[in-house]
PDB file of N, CA and C in Angstrom:
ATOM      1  N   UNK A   1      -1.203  26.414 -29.421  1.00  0.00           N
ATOM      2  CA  UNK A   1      -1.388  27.810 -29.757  1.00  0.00           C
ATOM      3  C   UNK A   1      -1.307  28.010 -31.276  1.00  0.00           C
ATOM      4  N   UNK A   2      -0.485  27.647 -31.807  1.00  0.00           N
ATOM      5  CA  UNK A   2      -0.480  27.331 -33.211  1.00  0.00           C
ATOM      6  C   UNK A   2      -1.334  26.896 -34.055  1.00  0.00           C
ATOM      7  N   UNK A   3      -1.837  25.970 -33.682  1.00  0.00           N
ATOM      8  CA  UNK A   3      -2.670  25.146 -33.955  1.00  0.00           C
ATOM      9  C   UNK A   3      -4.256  26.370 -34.512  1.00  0.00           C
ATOM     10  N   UNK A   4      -4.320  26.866 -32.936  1.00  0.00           N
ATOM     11  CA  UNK A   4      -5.463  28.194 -32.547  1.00  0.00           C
ATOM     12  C   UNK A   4      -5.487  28.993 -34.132  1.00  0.00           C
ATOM     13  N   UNK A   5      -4.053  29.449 -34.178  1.00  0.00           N
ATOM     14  CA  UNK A   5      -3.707  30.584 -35.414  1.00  0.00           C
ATOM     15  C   UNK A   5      -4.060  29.888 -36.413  1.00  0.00           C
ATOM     16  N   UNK A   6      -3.910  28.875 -36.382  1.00  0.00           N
ATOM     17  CA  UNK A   6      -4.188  28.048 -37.898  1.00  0.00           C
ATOM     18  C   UNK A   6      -5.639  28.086 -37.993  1.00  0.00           C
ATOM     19  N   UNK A   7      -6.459  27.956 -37.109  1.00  0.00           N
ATOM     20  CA  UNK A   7      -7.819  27.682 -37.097  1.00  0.00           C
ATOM     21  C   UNK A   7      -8.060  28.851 -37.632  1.00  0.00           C
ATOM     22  N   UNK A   8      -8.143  29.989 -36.564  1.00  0.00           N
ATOM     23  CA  UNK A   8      -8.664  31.717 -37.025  1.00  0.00           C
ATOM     24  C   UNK A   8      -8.424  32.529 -38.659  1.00  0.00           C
ATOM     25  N   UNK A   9      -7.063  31.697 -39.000  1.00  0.00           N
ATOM     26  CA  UNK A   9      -6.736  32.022 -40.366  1.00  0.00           C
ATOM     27  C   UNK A   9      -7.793  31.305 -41.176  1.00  0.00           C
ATOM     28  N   UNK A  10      -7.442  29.773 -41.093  1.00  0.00           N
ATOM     29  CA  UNK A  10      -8.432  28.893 -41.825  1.00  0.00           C
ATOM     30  C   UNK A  10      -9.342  29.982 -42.399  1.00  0.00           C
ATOM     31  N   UNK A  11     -10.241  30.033 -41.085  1.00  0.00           N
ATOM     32  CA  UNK A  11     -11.697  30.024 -40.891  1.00  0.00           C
ATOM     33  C   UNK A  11     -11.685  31.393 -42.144  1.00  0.00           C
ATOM     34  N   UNK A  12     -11.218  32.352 -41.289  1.00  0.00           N
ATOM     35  CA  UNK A  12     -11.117  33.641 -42.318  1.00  0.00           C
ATOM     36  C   UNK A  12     -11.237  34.149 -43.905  1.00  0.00           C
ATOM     37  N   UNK A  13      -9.893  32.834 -44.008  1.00  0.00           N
ATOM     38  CA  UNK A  13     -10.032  32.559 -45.417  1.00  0.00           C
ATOM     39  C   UNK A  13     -10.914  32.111 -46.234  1.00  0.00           C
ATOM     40  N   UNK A  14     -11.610  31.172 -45.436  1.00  0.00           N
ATOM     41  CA  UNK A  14     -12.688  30.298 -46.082  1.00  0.00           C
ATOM     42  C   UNK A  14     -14.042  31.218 -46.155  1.00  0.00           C
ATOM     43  N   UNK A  15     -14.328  32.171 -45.124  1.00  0.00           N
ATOM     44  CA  UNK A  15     -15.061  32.962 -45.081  1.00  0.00           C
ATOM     45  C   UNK A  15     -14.939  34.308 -46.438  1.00  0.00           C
ATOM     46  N   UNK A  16     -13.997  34.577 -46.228  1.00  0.00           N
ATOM     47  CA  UNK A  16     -13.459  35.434 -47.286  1.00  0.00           C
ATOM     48  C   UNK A  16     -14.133  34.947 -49.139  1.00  0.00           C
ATOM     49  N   UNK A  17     -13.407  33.958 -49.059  1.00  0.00           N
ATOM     50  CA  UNK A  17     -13.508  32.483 -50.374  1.00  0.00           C
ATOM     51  C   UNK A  17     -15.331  32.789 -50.756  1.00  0.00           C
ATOM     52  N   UNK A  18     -15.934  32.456 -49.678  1.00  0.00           N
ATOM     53  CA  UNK A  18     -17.381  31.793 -49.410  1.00  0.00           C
ATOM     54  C   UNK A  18     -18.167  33.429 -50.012  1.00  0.00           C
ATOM     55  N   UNK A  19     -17.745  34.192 -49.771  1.00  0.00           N
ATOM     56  CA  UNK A  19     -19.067  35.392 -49.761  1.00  0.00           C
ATOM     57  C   UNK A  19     -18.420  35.624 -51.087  1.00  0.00           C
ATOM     58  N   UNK A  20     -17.522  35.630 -51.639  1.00  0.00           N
ATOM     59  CA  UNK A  20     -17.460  35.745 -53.180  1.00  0.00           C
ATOM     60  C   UNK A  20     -17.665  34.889 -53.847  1.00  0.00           C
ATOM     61  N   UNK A  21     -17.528  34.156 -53.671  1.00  0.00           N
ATOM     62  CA  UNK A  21     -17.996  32.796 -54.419  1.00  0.00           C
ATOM     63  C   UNK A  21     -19.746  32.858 -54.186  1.00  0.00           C
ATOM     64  N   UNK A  22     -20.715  32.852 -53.074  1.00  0.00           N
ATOM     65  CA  UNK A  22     -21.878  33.460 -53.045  1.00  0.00           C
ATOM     66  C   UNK A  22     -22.631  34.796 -54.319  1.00  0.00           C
ATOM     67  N   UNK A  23     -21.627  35.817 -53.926  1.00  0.00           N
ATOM     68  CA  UNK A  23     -21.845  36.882 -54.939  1.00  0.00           C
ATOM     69  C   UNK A  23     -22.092  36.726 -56.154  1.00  0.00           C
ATOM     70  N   UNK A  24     -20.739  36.017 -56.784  1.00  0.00           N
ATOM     71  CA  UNK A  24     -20.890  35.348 -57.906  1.00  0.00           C
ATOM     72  C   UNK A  24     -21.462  33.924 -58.395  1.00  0.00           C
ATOM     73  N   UNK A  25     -22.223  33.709 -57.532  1.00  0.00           N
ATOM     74  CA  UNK A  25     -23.374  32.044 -57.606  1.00  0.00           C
ATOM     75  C   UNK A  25     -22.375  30.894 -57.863  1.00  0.00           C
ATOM     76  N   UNK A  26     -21.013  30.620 -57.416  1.00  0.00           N
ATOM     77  CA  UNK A  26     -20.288  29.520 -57.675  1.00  0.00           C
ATOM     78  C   UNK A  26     -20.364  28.788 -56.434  1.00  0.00           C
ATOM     79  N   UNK A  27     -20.287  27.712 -56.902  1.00  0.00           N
ATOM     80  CA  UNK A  27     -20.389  26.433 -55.751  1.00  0.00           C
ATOM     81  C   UNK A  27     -19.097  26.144 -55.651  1.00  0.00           C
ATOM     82  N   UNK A  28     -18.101  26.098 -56.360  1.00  0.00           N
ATOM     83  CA  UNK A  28     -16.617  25.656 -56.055  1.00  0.00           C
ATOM     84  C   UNK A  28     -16.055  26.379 -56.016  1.00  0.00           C
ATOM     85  N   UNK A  29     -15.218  25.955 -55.052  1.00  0.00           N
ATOM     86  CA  UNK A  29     -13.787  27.359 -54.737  1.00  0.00           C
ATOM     87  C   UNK A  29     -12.726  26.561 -54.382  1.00  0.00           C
ATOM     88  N   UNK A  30     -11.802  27.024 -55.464  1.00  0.00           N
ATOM     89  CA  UNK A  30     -10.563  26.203 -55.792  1.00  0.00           C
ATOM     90  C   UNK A  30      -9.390  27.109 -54.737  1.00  0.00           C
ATOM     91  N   UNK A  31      -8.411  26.310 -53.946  1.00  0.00           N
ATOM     92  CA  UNK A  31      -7.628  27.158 -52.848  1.00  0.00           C
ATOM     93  C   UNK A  31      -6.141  26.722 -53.233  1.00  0.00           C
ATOM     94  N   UNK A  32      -5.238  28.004 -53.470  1.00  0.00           N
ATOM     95  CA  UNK A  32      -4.011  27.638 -53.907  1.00  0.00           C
ATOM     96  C   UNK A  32      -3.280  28.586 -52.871  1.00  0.00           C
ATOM     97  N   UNK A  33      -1.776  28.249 -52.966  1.00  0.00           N
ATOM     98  CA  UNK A  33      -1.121  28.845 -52.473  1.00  0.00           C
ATOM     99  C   UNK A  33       0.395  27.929 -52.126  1.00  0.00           C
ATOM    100  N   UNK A  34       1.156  28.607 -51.818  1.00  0.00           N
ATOM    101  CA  UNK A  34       2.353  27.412 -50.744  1.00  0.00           C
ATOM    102  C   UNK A  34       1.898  26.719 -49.368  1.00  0.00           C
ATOM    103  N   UNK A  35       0.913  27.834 -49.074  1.00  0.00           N
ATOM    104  CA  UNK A  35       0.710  27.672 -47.510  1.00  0.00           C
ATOM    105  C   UNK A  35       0.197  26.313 -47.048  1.00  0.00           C
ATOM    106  N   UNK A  36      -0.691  25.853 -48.527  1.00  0.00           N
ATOM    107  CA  UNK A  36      -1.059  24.875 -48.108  1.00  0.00           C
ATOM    108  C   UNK A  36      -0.848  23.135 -48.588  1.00  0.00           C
ATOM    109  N   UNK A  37       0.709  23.482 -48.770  1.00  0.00           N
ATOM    110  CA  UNK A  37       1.371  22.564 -49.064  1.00  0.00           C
ATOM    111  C   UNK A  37       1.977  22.078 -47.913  1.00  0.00           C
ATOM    112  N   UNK A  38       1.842  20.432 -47.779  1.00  0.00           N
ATOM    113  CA  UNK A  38       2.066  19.398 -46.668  1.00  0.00           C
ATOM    114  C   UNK A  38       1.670  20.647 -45.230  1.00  0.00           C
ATOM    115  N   UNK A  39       0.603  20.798 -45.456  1.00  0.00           N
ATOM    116  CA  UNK A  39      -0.098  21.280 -44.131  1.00  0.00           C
ATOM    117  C   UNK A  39      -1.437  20.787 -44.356  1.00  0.00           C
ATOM    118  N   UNK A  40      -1.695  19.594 -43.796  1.00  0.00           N
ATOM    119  CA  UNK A  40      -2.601  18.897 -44.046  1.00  0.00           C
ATOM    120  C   UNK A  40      -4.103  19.843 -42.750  1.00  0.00           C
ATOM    121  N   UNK A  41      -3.560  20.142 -41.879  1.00  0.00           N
ATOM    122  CA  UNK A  41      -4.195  20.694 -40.667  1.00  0.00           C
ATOM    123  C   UNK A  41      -5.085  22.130 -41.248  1.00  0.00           C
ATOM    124  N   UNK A  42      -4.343  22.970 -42.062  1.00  0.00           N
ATOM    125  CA  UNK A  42      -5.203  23.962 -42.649  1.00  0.00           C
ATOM    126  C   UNK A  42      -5.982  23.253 -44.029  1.00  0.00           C
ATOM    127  N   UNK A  43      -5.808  22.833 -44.386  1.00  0.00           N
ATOM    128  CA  UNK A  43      -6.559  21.769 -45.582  1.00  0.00           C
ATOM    129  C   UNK A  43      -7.759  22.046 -44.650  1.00  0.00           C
ATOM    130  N   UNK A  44      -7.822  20.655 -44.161  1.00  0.00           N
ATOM    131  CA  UNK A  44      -8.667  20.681 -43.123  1.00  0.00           C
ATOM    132  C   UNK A  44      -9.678  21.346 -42.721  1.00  0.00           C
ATOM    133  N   UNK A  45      -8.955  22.588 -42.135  1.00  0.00           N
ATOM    134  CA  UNK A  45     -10.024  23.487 -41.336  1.00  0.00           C
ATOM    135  C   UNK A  45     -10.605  24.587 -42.397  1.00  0.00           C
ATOM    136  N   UNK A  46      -9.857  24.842 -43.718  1.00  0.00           N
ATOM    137  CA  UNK A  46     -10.688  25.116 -44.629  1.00  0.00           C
ATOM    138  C   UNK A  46     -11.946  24.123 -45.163  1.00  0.00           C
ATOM    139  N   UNK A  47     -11.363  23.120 -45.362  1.00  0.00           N
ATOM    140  CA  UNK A  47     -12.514  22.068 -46.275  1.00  0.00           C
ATOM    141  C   UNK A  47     -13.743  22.276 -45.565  1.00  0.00           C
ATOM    142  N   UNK A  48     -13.312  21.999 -43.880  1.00  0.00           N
ATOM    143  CA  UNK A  48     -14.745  21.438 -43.181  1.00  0.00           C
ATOM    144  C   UNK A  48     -15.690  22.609 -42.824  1.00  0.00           C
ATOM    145  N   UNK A  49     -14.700  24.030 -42.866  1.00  0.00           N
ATOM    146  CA  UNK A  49     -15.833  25.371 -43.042  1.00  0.00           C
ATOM    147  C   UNK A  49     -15.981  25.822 -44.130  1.00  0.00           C
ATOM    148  N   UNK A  50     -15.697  24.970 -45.507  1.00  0.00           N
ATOM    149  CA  UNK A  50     -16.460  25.661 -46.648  1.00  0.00           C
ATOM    150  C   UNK A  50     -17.467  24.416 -46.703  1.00  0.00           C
ATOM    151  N   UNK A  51     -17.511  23.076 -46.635  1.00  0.00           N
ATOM    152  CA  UNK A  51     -18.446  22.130 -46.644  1.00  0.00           C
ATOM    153  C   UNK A  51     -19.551  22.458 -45.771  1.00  0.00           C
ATOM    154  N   UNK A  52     -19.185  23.532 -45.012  1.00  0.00           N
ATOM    155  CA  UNK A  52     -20.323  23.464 -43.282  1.00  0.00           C
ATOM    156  C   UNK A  52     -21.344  24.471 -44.169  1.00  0.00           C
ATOM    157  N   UNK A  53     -20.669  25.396 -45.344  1.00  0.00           N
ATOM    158  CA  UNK A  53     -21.290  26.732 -46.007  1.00  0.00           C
ATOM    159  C   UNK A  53     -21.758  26.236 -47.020  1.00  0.00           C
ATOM    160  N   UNK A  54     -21.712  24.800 -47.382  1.00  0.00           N
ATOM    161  CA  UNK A  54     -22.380  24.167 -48.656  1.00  0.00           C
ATOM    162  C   UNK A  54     -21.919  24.549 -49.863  1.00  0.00           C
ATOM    163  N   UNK A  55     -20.271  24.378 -50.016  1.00  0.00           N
ATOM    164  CA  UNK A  55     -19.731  25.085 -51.149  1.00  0.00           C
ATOM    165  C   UNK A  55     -18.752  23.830 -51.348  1.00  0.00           C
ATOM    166  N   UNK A  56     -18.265  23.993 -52.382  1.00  0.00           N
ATOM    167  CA  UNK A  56     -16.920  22.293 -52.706  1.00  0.00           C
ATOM    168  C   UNK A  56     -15.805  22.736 -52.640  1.00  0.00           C
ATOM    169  N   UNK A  57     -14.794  22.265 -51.304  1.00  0.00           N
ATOM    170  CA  UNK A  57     -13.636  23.401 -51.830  1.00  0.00           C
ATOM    171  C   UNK A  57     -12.741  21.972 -52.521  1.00  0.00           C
ATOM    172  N   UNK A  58     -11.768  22.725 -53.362  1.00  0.00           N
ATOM    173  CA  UNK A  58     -10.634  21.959 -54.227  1.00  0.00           C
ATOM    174  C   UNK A  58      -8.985  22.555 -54.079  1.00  0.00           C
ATOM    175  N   UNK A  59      -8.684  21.592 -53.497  1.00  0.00           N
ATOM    176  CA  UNK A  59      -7.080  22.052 -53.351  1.00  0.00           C
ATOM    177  C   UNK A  59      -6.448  21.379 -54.762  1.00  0.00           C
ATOM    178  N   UNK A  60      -5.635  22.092 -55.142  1.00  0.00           N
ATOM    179  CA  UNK A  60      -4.748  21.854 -56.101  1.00  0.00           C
ATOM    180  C   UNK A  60      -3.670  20.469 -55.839  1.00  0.00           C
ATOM    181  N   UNK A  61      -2.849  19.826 -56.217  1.00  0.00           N
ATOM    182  CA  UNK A  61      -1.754  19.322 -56.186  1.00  0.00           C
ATOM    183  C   UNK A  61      -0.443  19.949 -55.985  1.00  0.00           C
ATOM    184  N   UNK A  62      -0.593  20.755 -57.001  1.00  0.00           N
ATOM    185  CA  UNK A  62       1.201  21.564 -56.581  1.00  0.00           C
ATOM    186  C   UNK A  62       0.808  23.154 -56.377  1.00  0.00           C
ATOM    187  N   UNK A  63       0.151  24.081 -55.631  1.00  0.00           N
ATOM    188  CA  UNK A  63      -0.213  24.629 -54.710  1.00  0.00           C
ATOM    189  C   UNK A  63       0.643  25.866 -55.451  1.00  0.00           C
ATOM    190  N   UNK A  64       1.891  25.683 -54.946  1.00  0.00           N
ATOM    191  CA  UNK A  64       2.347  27.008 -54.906  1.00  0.00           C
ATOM    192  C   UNK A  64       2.895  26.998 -56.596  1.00  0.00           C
ATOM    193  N   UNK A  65       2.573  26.575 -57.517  1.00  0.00           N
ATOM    194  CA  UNK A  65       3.008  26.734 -58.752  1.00  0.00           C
ATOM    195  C   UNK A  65       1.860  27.089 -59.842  1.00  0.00           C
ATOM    196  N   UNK A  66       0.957  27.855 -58.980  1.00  0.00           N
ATOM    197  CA  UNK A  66      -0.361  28.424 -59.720  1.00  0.00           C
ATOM    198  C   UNK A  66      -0.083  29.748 -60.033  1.00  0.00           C
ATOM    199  N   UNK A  67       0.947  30.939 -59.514  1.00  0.00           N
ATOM    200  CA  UNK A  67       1.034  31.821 -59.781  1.00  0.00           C
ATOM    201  C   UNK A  67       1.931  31.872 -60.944  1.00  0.00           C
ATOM    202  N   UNK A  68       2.617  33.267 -61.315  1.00  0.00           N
ATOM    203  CA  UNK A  68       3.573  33.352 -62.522  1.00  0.00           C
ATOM    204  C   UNK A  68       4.554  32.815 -62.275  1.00  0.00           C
ATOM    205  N   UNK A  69       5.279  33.143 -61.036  1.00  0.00           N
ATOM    206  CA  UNK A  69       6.334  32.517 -60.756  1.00  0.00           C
ATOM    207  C   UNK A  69       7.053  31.230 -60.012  1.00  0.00           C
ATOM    208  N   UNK A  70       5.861  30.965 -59.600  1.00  0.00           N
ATOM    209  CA  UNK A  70       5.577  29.518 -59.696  1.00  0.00           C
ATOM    210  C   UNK A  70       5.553  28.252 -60.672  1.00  0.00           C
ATOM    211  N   UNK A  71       4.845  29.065 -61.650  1.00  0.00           N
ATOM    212  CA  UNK A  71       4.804  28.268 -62.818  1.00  0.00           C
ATOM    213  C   UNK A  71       5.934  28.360 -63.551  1.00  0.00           C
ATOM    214  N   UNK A  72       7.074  29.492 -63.613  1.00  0.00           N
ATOM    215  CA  UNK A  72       8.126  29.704 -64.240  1.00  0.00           C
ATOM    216  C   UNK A  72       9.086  28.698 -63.562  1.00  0.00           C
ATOM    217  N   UNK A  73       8.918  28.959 -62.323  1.00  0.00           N
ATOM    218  CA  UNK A  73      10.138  28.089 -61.289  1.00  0.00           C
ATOM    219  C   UNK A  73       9.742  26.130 -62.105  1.00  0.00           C
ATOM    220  N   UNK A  74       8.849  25.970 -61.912  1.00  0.00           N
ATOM    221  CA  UNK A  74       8.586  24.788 -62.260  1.00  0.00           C
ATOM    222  C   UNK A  74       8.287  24.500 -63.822  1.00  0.00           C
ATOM    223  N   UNK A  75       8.534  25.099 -64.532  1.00  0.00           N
ATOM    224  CA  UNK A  75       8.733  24.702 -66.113  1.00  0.00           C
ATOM    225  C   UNK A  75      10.264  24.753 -66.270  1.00  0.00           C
ATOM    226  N   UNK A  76      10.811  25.147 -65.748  1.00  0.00           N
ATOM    227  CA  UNK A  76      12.581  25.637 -66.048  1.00  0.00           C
ATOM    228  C   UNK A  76      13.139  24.532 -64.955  1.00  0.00           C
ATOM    229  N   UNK A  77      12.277  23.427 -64.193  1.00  0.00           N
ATOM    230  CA  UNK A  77      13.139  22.287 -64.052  1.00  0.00           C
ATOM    231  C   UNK A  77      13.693  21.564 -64.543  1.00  0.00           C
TER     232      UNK A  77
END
């Protein structure tokens, strides 16, 4: 069931990602967040429905340290 939620979100997101990235003629769409840290399963189900839309997606490395406070938390280590 979980699994399900993960998919419907995925998908959403990637959909979301895809028609702006369209709008604005970009082929890559870079995906950050915490969420998708060691959750290899939404990786996943994003990559293979933005690849299915002919777009490049790029996950970051450290995910959740793209925002302000993210980046604060992790410079003040």
């Amino acid at each position: 069931m979980l699994a399900g939620v993960q998919g419907i979100i995925g998908e959403v997101v990637a959909s979301l990602c895809i028609q702006v990235a369209d709008a604005h003629h970009v082929e890559d769409i870079i995906y950050i967040g915490t969420t998708l840290e060691d959750n290899e399963l939404l990786q996943q189900i994003i990559e293979s429905y933005t690849v299915l839309k002919l777009k490049k997606p790029i996950f970051l490395d450290h995910h959740g340290y793209s925002g302000a406070i993210g980046a604060l938390l992790e410079y003040t280590k």
